[in-house]
Protein backbone atom coordinates (compact mmCIF):
# COMPACT_ATOMS: atom_id res chain seq x y z
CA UNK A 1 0.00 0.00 0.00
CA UNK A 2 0.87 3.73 -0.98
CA UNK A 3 0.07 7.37 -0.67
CA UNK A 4 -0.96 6.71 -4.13
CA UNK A 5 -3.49 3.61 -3.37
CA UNK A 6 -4.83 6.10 -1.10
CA UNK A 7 -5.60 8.82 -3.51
CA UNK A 8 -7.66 5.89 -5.45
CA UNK A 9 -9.70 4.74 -1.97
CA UNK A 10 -10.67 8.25 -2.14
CA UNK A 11 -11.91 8.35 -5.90
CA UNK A 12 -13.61 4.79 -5.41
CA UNK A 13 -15.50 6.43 -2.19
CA UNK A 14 -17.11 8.87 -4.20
CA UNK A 15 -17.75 6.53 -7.10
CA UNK A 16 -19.79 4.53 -5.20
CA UNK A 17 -21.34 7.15 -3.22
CA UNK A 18 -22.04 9.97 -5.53
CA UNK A 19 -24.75 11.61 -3.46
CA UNK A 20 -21.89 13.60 -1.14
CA UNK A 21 -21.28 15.44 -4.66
CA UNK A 22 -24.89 15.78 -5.37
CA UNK A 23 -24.80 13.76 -8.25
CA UNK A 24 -26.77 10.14 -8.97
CA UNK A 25 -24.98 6.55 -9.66
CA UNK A 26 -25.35 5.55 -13.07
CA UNK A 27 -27.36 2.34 -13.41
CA UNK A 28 -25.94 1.50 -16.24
CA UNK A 29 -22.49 1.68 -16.48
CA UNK A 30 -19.90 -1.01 -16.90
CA UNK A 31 -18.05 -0.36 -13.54
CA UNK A 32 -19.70 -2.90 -11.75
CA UNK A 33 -17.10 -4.09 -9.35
CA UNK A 34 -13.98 -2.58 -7.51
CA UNK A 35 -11.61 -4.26 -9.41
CA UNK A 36 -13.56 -2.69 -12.60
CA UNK A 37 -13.40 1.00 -10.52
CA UNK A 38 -9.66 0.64 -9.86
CA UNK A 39 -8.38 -0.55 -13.11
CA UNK A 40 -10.41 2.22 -15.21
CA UNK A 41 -8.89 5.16 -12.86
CA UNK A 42 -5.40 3.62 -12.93
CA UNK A 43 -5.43 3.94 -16.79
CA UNK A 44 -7.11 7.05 -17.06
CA UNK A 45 -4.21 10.39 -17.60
CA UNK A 46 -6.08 12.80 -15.45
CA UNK A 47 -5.76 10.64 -12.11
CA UNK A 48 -1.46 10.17 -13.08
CA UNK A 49 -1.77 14.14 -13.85
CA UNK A 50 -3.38 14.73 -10.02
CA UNK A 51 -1.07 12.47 -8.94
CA UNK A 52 2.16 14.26 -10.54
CA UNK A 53 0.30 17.36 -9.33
CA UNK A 54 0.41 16.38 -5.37
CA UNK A 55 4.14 15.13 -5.87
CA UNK A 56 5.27 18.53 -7.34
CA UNK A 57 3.68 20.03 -4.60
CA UNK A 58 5.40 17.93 -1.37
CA UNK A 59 8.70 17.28 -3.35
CA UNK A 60 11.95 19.43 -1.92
CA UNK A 61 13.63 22.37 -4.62
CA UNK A 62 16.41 20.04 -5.33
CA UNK A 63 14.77 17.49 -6.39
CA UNK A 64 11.83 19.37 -8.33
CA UNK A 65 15.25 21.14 -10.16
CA UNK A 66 17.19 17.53 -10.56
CA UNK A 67 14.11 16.10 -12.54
CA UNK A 68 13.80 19.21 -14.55
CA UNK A 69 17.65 19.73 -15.60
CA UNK A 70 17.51 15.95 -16.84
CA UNK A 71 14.44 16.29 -19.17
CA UNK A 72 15.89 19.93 -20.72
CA UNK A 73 19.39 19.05 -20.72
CA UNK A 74 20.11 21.91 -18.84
CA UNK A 75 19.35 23.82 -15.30
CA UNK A 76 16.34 26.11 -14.78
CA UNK A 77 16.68 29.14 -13.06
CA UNK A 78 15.42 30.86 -10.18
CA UNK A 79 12.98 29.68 -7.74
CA UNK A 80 9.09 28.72 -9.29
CA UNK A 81 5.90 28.78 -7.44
CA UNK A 82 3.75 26.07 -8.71
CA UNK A 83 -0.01 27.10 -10.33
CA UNK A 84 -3.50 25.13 -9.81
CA UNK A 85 -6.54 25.11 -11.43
CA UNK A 86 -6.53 28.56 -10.96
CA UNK A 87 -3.70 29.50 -13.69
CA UNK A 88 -5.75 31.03 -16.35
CA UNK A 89 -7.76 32.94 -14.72
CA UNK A 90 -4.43 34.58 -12.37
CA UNK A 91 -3.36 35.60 -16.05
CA UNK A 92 -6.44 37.14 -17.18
CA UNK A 93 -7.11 34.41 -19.76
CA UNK A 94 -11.14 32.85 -20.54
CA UNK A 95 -11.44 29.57 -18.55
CA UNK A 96 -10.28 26.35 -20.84
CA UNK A 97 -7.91 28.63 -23.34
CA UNK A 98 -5.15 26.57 -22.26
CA UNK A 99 -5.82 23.34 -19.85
CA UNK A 100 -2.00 23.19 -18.49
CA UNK A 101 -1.20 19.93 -16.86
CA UNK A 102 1.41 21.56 -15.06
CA UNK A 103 3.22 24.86 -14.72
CA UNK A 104 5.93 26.72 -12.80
CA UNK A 105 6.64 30.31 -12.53
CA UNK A 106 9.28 31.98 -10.93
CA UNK A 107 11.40 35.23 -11.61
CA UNK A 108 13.33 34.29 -14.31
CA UNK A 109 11.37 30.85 -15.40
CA UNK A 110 8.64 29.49 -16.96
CA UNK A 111 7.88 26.07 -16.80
CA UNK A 112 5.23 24.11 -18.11
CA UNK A 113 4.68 20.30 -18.05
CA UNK A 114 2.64 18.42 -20.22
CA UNK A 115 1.59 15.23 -19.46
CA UNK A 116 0.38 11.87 -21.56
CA UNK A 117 -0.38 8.01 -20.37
CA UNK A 118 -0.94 6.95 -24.39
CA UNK A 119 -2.67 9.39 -25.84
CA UNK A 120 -1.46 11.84 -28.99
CA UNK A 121 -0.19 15.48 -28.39
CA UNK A 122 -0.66 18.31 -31.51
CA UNK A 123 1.50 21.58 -32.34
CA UNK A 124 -2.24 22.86 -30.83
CA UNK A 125 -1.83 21.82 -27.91
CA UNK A 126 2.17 22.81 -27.37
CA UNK A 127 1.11 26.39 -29.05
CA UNK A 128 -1.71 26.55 -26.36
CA UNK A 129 1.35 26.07 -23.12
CA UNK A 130 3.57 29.10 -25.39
CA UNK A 131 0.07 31.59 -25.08
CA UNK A 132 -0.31 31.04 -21.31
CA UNK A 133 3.57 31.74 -21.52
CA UNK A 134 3.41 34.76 -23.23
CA UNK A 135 -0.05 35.59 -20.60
CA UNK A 136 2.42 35.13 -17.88
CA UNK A 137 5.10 37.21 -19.25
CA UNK A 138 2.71 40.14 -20.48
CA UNK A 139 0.73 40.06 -17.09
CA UNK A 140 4.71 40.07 -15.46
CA UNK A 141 6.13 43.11 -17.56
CA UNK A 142 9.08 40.85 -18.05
CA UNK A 143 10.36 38.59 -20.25
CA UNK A 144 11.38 34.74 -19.37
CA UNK A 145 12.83 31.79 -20.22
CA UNK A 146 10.30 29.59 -21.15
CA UNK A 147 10.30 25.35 -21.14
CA UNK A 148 8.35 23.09 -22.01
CA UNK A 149 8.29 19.62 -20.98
CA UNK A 150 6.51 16.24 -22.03
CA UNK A 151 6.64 13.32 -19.82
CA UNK A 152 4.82 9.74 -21.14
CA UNK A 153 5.29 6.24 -21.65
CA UNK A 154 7.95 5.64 -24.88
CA UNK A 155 10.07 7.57 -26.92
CA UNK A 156 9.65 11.63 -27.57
CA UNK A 157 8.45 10.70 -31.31
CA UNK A 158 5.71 8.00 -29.88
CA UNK A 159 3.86 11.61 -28.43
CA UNK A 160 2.67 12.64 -32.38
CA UNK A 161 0.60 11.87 -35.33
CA UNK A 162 2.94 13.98 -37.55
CA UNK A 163 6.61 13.20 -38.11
CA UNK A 164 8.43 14.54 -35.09
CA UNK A 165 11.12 12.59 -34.29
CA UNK A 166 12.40 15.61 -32.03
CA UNK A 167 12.20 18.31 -29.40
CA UNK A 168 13.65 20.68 -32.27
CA UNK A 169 11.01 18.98 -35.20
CA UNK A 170 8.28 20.38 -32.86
CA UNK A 171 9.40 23.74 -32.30
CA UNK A 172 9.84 24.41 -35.99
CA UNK A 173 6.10 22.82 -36.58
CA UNK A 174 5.59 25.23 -33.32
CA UNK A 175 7.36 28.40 -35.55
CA UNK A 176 5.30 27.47 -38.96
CA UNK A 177 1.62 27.24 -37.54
CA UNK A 178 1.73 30.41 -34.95
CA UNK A 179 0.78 33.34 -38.50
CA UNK A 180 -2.51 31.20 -38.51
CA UNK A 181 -3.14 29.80 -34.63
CA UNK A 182 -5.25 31.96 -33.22
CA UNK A 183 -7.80 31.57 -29.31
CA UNK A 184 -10.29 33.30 -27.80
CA UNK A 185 -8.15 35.24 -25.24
CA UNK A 186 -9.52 37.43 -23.16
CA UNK A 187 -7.87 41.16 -23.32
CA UNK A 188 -4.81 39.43 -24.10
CA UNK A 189 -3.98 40.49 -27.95
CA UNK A 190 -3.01 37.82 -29.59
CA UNK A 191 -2.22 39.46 -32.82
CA UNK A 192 -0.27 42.31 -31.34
CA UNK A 193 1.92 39.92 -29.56
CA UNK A 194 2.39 37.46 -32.30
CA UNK A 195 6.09 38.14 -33.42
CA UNK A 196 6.76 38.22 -29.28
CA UNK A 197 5.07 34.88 -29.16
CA UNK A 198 7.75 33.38 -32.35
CA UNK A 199 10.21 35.03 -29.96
CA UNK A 200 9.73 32.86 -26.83
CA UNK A 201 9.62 29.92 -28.92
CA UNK A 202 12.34 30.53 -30.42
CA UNK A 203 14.22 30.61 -27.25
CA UNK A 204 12.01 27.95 -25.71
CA UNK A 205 14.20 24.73 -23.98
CA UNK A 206 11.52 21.53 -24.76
CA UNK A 207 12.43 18.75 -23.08
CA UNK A 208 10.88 14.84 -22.68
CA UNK A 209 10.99 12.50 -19.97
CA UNK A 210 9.57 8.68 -19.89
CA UNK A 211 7.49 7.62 -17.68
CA UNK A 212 10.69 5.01 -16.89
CA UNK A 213 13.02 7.50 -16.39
CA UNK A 214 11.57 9.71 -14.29
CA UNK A 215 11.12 6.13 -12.17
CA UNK A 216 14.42 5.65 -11.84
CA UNK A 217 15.66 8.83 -10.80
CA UNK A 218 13.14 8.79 -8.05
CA UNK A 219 14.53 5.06 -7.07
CA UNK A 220 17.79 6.46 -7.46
CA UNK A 221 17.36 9.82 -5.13
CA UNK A 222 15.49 7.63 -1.94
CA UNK A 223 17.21 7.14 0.74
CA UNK A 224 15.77 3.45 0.67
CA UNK A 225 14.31 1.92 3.31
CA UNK A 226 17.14 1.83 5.72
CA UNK A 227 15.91 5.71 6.57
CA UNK A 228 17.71 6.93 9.42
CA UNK A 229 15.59 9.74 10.31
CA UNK A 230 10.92 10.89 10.02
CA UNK A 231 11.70 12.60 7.45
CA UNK A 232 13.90 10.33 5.35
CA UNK A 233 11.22 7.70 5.58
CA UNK A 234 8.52 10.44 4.60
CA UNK A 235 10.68 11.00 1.83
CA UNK A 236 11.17 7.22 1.09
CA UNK A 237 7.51 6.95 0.73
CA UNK A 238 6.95 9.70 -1.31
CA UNK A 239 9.28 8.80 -3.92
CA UNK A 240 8.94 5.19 -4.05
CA UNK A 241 4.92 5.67 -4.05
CA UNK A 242 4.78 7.60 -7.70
CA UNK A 243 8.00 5.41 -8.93
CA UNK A 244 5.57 2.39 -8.55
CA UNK A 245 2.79 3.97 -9.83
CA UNK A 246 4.43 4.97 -13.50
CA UNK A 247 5.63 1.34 -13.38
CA UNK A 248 3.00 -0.32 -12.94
CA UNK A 249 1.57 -2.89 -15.86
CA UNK A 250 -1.57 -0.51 -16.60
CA UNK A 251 0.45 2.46 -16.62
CA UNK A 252 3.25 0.97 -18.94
CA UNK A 253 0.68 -0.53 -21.51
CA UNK A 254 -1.32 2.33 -22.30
């Protein structure tokens, strides 16, 4: 048992008890039994994405910065402050313009993380992290160094329909399609910020993680479960709980 089998005892409460939520079982669906409830939410990207979400939260600076140099190839400045649900409307944008999975801000860094467990990405959807970039850095008065970050089960190229075998194939399908992407974006002009837009991605750092990877650094970083101290074994847990979890068989075959 983990902190993660937890968060899933919570989901299954409410799945089976809808009417704390106001909302009615459905008599017909297909999730019948437990083991039905617990394999649907263990495949499903939103419940790895709240999961990722929690762990961001709880996990120390140098680790949140060890797991970031490693999928940009390089170290991100400053300290960040990590969003919620509440990003886009903090940067003045309509609710649903961008749907961020993840995303950092700090000083002198931007960093958003977009997360998959087997479904495709689009240039839409990377273009969509680069406009709540360029929110943040309008709404800032400053300009930063933006990244953006993929982490999924497979290789970087598995992530598209199109032929992008590369961090650097995507920003130049990024570069091509921003003349004719265009949102509904609040009072943020999209138009009179396009060439400031090309700009950040220009200078954008995209970077890719697997789902095994990211596993073994967090193996690698616990202090195992000779923990000498609370807050080692805290630590222990935490780690080993969301290593498990993007290792497990329903995880890896999506």
């Amino acid at each position: 048992m983990s902190w993660n089998q937890r968060y899933y005892d919570a989901l299954e409460f409410f799945f089976w008890e809808p009417q704390h939520l106001g909302k009615s079982k459905n008599p017909t669906s297909k999730l019948a039994t437990p083991e039905n409830v617990r394999r649907h939410l263990r495949k499903m990207e939103v419940t790895l994405n709240h999961q990722l979400d929690f762990f961001f939260e709880l996990a120390p600076v140098v680790l949140q910065r060890k797991i970031f140099s490693t999928a940009f190839g390089r170290e991100v400045e400053g300290d960040l402050v990590q969003f919620g649900n509440d990003v886009e409307n903090y940067f003045e944008l309509p609710i649903n313009t961008t749907q961020p999975d993840l995303f950092f801000m700090g000083d002198r860094s931007v960093v958003a993380i977009e997360l998959k467990a087997g479904s495709k990405s689009s240039i839409d959807q990377a273009l969509k992290y680069s406009l709540l970039g360029l929110a943040a850095d309008v709404k800032s008065g400053s300009d930063h160094q933006h990244y953006l970050g993929y982490i999924a089960p497979g290789q970087f190229s598995d992530l598209w329909k199109d032929q992008l075998a590369s961090p650097d194939d995507l920003k130049q399908a990024m570069l091509d399609a921003v003349p004719s992407f265009s949102r509904e974006t609040g009072t943020l002009d999209i138009v009179a910020h396009r060439s400031r837009l090309m700009r950040l991605i220009e200078n954008m750092a995209i970077g890719y993680m697997s789902y095994a990877e990211l596993a073994a650094l967090l193996v690698q970083e616990s202090p195992g479960i000779s923990a000498t101290s609370a807050a080692e074994e805290v630590y222990h847990k935490l780690l080993l709980g969301l290593a498990n979890e993007l290792g497990s068989e329903l995880r890896k075959n999506k």
